[in-house]
N, C-alpha and C. Protein backbone atom coordinates (compact mmCIF):
# COMPACT_ATOMS: atom_id res chain seq x y z
N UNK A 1 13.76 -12.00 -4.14
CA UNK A 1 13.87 -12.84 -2.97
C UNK A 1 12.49 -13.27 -2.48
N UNK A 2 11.17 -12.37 -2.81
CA UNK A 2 10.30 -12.62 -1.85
C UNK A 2 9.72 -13.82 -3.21
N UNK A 3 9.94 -13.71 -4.54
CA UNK A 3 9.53 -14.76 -4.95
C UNK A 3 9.95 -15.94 -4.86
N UNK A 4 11.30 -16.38 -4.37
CA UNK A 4 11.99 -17.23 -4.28
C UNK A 4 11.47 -17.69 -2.62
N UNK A 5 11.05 -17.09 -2.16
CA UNK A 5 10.53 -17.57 -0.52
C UNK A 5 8.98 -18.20 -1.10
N UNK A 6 8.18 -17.50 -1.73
CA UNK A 6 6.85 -18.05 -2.21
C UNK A 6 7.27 -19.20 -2.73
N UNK A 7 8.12 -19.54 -3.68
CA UNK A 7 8.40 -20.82 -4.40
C UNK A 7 8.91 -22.08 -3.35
N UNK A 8 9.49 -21.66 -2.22
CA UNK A 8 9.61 -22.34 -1.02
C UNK A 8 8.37 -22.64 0.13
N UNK A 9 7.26 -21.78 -0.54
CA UNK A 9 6.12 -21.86 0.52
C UNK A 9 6.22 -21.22 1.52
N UNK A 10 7.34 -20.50 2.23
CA UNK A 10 7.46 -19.41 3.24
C UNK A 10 6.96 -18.22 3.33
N UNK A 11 5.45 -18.67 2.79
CA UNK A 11 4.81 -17.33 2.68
C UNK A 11 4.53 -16.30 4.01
N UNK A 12 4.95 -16.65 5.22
CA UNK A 12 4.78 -15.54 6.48
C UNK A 12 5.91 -14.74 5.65
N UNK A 13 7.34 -15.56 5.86
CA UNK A 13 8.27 -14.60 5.21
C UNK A 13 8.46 -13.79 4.16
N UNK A 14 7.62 -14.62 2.99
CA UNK A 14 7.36 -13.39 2.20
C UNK A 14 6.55 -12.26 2.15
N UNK A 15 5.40 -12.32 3.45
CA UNK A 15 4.24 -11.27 3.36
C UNK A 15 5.00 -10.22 4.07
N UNK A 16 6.04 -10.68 5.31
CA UNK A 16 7.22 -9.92 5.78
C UNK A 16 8.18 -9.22 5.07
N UNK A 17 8.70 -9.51 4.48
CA UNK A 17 9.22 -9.27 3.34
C UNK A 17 8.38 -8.02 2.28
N UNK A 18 7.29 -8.57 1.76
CA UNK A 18 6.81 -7.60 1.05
C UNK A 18 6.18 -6.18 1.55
N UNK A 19 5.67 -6.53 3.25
CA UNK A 19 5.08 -5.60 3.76
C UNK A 19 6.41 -4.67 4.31
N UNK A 20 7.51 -4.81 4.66
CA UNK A 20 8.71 -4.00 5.17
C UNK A 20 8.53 -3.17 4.02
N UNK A 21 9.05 -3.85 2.48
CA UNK A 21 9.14 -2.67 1.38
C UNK A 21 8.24 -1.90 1.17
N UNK A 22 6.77 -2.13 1.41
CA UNK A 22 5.91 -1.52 0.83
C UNK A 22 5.57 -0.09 2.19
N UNK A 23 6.64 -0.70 3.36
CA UNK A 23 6.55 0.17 4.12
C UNK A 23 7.42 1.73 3.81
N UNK A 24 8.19 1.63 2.70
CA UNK A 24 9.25 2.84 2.38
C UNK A 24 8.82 2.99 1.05
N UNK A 25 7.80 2.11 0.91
CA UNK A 25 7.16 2.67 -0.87
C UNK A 25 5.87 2.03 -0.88
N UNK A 26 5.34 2.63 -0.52
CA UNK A 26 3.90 2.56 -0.18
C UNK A 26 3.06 2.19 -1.71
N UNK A 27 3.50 2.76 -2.73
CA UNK A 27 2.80 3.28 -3.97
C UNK A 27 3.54 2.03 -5.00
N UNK A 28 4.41 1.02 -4.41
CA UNK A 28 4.96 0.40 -5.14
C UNK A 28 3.97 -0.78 -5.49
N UNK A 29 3.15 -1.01 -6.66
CA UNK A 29 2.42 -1.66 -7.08
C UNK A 29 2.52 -3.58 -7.18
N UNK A 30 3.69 -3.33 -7.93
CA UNK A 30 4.28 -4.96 -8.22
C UNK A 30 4.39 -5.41 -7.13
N UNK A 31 4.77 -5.13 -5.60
CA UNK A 31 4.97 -5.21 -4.78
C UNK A 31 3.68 -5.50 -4.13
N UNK A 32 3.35 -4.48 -4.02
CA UNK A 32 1.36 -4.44 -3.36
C UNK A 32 0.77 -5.83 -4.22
N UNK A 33 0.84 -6.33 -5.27
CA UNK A 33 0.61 -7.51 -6.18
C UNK A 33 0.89 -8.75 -5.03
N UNK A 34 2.50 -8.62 -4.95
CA UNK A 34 3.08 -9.70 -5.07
C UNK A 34 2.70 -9.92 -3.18
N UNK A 35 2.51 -9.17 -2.82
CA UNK A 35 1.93 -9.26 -0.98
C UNK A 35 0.75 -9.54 -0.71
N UNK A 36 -0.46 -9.49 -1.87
CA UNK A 36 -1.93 -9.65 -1.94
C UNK A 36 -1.68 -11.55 -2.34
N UNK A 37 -0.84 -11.85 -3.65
CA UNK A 37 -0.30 -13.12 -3.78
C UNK A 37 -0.11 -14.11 -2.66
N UNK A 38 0.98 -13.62 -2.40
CA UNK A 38 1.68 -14.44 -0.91
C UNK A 38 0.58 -14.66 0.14
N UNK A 39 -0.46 -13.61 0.52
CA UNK A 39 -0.89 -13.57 1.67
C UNK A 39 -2.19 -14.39 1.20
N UNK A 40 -2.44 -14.82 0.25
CA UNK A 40 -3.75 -15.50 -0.48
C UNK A 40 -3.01 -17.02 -0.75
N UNK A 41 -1.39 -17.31 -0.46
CA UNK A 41 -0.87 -18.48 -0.99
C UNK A 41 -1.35 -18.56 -1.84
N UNK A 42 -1.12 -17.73 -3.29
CA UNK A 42 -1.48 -17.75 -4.47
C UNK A 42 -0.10 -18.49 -5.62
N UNK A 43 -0.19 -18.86 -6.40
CA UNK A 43 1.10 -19.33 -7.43
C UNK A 43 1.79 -18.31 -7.66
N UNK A 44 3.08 -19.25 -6.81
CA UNK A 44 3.86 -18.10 -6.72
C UNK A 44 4.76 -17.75 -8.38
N UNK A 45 5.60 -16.82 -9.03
CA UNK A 45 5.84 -16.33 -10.20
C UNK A 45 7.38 -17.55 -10.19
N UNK A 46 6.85 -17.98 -11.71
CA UNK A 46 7.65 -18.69 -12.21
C UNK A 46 9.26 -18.43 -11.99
N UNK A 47 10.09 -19.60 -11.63
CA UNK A 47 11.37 -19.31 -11.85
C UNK A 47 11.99 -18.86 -13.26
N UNK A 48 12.55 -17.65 -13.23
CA UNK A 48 13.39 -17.48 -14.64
C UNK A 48 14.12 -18.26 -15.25
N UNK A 49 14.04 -18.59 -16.84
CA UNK A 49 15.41 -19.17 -17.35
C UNK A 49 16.64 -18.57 -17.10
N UNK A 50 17.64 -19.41 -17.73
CA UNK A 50 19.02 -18.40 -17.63
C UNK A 50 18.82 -17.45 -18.74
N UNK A 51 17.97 -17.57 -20.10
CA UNK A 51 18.25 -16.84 -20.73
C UNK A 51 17.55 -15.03 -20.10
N UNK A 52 16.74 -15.26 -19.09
CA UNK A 52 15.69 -14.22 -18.26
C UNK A 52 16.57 -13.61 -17.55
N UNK A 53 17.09 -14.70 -16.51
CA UNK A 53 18.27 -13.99 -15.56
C UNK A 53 19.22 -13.74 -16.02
N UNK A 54 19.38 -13.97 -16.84
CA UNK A 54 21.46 -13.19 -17.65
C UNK A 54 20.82 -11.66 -17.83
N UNK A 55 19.52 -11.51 -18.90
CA UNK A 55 18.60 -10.37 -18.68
C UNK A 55 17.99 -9.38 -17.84
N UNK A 56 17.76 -9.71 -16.62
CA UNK A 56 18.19 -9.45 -15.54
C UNK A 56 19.00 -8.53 -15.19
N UNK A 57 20.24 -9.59 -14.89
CA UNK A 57 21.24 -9.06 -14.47
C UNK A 57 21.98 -7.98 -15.26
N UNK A 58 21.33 -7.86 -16.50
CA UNK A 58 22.30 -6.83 -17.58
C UNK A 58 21.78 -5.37 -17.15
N UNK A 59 20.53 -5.49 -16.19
CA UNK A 59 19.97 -3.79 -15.79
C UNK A 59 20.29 -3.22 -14.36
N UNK A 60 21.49 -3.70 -13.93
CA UNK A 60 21.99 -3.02 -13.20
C UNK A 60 22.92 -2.30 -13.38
N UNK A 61 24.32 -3.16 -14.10
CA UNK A 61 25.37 -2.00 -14.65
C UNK A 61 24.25 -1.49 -15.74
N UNK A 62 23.59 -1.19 -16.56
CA UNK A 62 22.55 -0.30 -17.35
C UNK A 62 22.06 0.78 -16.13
N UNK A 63 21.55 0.32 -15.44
CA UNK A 63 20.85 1.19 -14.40
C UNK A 63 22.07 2.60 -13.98
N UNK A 64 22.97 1.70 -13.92
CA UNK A 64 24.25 2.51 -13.38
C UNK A 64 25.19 3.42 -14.18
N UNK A 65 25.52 2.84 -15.33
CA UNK A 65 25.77 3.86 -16.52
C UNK A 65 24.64 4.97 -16.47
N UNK A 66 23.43 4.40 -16.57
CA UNK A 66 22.68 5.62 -17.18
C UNK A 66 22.62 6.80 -15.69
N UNK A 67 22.71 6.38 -14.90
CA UNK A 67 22.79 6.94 -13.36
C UNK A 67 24.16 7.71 -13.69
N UNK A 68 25.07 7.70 -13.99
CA UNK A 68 26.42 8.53 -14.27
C UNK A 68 26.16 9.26 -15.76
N UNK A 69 25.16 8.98 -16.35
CA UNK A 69 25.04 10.07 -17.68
C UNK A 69 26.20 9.30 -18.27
N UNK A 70 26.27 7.97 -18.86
CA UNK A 70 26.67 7.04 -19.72
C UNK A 70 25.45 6.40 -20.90
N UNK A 71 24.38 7.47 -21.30
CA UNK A 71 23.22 6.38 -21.45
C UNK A 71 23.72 5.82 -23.07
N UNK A 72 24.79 6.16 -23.49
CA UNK A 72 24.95 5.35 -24.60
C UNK A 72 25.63 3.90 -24.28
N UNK A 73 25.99 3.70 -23.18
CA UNK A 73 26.85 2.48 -22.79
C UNK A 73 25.84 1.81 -21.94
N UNK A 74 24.85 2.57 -21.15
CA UNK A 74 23.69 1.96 -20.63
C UNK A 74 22.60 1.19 -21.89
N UNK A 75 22.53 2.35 -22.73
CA UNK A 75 21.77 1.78 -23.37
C UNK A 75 22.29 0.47 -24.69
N UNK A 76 23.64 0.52 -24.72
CA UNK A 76 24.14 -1.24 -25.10
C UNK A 76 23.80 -2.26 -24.33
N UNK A 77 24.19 -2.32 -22.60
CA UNK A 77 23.49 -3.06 -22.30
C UNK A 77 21.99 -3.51 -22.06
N UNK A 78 20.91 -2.29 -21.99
CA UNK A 78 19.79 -3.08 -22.32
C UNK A 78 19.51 -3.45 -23.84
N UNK A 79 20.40 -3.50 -24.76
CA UNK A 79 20.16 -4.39 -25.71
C UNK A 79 20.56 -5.33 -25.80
N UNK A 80 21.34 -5.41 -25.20
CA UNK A 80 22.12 -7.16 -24.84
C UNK A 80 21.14 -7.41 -23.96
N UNK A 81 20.16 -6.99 -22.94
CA UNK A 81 19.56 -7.46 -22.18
C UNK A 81 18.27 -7.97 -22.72
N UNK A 82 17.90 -6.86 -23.63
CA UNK A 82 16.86 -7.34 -25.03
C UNK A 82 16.70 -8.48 -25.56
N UNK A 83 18.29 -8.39 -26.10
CA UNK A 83 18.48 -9.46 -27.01
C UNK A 83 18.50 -10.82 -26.35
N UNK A 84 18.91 -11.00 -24.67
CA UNK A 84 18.39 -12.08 -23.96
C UNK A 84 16.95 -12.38 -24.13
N UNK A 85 16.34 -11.56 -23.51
CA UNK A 85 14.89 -11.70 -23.24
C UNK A 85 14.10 -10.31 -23.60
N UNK A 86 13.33 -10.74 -24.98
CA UNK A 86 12.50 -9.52 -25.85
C UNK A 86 11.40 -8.88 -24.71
N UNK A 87 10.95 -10.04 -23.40
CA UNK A 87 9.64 -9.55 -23.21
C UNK A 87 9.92 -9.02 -21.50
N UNK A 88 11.50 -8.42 -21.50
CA UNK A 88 11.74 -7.94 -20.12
C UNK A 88 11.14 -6.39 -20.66
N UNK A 89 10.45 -6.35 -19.28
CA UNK A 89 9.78 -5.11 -19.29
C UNK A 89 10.52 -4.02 -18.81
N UNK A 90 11.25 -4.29 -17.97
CA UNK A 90 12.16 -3.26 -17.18
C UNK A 90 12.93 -2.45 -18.28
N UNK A 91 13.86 -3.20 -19.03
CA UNK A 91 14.48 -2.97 -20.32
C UNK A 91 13.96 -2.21 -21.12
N UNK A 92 12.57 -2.26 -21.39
CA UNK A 92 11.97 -1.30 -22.42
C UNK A 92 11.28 -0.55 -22.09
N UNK A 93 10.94 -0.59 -20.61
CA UNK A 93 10.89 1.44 -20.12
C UNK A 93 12.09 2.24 -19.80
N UNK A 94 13.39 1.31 -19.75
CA UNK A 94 14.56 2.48 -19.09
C UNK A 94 15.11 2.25 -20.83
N UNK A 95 14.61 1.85 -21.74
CA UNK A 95 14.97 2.38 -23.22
C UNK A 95 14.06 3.52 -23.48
N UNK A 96 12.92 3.21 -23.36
CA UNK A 96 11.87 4.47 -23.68
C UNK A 96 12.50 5.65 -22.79
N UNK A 97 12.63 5.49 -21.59
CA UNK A 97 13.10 6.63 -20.71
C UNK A 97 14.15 7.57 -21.54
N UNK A 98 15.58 6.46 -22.02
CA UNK A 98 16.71 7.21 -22.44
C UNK A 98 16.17 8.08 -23.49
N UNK A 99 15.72 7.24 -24.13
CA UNK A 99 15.10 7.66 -25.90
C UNK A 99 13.96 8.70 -25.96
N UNK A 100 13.57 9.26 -24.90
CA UNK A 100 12.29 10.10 -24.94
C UNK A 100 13.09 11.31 -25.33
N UNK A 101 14.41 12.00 -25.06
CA UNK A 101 14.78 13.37 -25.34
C UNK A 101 14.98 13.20 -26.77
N UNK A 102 16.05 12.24 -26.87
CA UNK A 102 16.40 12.46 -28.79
C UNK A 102 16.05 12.26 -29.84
N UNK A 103 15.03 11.00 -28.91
CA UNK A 103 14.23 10.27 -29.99
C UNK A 103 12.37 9.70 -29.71
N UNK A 104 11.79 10.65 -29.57
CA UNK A 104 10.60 10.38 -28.86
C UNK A 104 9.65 9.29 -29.53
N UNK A 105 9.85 9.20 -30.84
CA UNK A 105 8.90 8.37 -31.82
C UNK A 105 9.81 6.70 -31.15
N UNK A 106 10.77 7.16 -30.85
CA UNK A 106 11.39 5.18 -30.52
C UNK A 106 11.35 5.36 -28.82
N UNK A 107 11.30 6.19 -28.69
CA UNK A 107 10.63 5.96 -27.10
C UNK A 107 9.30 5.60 -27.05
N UNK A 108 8.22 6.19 -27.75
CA UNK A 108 7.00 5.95 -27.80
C UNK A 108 6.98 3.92 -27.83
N UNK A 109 7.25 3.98 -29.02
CA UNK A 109 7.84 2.28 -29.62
C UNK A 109 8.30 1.27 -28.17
N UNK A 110 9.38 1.62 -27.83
CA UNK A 110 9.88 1.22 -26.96
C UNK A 110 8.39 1.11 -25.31
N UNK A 111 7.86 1.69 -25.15
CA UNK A 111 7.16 1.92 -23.98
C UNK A 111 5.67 0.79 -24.63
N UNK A 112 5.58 1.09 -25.92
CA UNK A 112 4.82 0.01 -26.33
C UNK A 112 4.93 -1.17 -26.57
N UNK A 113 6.46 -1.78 -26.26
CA UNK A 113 6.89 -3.06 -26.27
C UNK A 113 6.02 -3.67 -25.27
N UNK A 114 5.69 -3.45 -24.18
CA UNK A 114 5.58 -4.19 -23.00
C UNK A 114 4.14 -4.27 -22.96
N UNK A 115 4.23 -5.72 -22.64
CA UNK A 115 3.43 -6.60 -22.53
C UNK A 115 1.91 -6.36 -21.73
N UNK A 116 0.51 -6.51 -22.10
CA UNK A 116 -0.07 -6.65 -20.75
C UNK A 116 -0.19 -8.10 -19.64
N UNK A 117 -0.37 -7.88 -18.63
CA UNK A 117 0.17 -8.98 -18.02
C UNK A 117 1.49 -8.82 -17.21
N UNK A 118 2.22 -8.00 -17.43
CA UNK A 118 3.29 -7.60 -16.92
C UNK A 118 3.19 -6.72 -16.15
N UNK A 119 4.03 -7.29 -14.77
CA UNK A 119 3.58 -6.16 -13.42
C UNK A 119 4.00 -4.55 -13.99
N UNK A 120 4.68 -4.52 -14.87
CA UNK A 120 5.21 -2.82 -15.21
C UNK A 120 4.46 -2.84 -16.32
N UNK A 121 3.44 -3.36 -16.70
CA UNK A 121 2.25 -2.57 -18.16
C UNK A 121 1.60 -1.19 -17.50
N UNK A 122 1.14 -1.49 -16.71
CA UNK A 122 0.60 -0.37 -16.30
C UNK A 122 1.54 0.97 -15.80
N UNK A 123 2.83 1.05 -15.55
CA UNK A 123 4.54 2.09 -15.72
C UNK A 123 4.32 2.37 -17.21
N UNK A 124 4.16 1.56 -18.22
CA UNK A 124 4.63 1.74 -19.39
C UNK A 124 3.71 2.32 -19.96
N UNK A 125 2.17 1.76 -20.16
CA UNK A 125 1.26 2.84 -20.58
C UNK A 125 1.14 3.93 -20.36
N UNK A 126 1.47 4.37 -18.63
CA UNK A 126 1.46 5.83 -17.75
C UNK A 126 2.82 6.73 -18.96
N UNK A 127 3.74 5.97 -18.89
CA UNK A 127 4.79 6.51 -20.05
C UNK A 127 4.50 6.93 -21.13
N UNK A 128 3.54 5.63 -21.95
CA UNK A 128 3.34 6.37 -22.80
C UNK A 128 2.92 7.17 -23.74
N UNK A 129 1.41 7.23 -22.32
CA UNK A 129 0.58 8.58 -22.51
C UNK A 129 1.40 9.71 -22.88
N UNK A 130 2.26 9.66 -21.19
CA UNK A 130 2.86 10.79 -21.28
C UNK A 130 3.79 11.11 -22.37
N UNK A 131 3.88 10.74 -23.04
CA UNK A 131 5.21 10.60 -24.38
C UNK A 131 4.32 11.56 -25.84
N UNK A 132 3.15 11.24 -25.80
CA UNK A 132 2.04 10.65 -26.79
C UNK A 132 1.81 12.43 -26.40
N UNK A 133 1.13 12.74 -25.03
CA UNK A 133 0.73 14.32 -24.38
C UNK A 133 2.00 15.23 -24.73
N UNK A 134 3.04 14.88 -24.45
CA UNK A 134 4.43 15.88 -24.57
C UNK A 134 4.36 16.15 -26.02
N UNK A 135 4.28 14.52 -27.13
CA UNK A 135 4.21 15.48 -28.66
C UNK A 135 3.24 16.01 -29.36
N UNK A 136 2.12 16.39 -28.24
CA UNK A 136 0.93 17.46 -28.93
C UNK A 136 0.01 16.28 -29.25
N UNK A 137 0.14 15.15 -29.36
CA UNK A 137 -1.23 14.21 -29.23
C UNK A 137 -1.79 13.87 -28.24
N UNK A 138 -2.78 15.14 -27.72
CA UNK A 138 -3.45 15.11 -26.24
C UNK A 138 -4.76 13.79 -26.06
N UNK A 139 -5.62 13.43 -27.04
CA UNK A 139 -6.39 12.86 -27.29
C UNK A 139 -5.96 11.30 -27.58
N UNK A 140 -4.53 11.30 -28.32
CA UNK A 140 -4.38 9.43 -27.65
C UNK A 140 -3.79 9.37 -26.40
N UNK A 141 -3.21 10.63 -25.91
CA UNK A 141 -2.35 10.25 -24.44
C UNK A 141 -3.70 10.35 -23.60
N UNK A 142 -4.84 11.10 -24.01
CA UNK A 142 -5.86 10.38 -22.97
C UNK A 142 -6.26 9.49 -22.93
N UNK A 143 -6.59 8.63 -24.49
CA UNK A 143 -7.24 7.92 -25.11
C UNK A 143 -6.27 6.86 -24.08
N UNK A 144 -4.88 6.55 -24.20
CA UNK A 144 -4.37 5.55 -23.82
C UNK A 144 -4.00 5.46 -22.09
N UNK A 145 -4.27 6.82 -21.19
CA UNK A 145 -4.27 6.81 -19.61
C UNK A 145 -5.95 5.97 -19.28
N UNK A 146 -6.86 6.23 -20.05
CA UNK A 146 -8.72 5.95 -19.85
C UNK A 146 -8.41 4.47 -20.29
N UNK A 147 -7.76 4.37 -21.24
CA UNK A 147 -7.88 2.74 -21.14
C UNK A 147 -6.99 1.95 -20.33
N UNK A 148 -5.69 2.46 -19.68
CA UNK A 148 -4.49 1.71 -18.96
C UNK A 148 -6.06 1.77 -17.52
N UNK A 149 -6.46 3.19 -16.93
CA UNK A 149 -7.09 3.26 -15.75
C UNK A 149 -8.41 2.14 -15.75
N UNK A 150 -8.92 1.68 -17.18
CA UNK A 150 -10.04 0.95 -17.07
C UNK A 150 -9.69 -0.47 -17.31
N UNK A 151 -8.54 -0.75 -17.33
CA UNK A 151 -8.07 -1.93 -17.32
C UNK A 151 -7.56 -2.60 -15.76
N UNK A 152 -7.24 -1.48 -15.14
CA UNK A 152 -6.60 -1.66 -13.88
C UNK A 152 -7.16 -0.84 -12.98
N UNK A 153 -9.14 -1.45 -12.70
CA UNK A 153 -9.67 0.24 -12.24
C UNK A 153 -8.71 0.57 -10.73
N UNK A 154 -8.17 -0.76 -9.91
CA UNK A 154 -8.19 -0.45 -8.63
C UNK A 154 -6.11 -0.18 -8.43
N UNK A 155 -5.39 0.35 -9.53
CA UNK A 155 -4.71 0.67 -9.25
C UNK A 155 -3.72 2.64 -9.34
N UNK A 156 -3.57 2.44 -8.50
CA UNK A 156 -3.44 3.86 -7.87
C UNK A 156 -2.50 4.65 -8.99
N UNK A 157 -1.87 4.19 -9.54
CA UNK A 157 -0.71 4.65 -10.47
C UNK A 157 -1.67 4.89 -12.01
N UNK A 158 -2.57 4.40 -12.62
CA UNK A 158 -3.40 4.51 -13.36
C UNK A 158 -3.98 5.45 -13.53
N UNK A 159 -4.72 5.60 -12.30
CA UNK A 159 -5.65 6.53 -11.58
C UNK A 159 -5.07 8.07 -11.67
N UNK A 160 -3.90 8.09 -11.09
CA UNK A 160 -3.03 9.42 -10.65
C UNK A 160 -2.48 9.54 -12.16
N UNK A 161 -2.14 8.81 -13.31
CA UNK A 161 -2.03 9.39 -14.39
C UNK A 161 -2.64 9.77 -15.68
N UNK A 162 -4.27 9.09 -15.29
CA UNK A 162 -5.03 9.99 -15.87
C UNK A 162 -5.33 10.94 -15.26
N UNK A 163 -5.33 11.35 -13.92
CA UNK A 163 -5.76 12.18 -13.40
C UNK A 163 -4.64 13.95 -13.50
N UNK A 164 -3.84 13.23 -14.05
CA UNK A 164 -2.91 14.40 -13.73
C UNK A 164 -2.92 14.71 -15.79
N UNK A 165 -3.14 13.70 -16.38
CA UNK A 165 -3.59 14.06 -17.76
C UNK A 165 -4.47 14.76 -17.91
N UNK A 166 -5.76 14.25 -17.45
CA UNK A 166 -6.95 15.53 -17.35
C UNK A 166 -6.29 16.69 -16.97
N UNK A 167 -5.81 17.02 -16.07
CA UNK A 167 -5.68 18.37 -15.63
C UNK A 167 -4.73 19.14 -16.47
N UNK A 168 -3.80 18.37 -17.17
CA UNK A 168 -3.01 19.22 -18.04
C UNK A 168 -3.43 19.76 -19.17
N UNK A 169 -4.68 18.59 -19.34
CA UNK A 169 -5.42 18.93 -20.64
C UNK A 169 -6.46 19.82 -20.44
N UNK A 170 -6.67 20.32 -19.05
CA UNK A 170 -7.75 21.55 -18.67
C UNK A 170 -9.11 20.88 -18.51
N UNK A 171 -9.38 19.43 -18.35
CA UNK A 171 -10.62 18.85 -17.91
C UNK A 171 -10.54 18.61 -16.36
N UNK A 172 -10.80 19.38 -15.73
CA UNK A 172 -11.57 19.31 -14.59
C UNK A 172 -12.48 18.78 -14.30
């Protein structure tokens, strides 16, 4: 919605808008983005095709299966959601997510789909450090938190997951 107010030029309403949410999620990044945007009357984010929004819309019942411990019926629809649109990011961290217990090498895969440039690259790298640290490769899951944090020095989610990498890895 708040992009659809930017695309209207109602940017008070959208800085309103973005600042309410960021008031119950402080740490929410895309958000913190999209309120630095608005409040700079910056270009606002392209309208989706239908083939984007059918994509979209396929990660909510997904969201919701996998929320009831359906993730094999969740995870059909983010392939139909896939198969809309290859470069939805949302889709290929809540695949990496499902896929990290049974299948960690296609979770890894999956978390590396996504794009940089994409407000969730920096979710997905934090992923898939952590993916990379869980199977005993401590040195690319640092290798890949030092480069997500030096790509994005001034974001907080970067920061807090190399930082919590170091410490697991005993660098203080």
């Amino acid at each position: 919605y708040g992009a659809f107010l930017e695309r209207r030029g109602r940017w008070g309403d959208a800085t309103r808008l973005y600042r309410g949410r960021l008031a119950n999620d402080a740490d929410n990044q895309p958000i913190a983005d999209a309120l630095s945007r608005a409040a700079k009357h910056g270009r606002p984010p392209r309208l989706p095709g239908l083939r984007q929004g059918a994509s979209e819309a396929m990660l909510v019942p997904a969201a919701g299966l996998i929320a009831q411990k359906q993730g094999g019926l969740g995870l059909d629809y983010l392939r139909l959601a896939l198969r809309l649109d290859p470069g939805n990011s949302e889709a290929w961290i809540l695949v990496g997510d499902l896929l990290t217990g049974p299948d960690p090498e296609a979770a890894r895969i999956a978390y590396g789909q996504v794009q940089p440039g994409s407000d969730r690259y920096v979710t997905a790298r934090g992923k898939l450090a952590w993916a990379f640290q869980n199977a005993g490769d401590h040195d690319q899951a640092l290798k890949i938190a030092r480069d997500a944090a030096a790509g994005a020095p001034s974001n907080r989610e970067a920061a807090a997951t190399l930082a919590d990498l170091l410490r697991a890895n005993d660098q203080y």
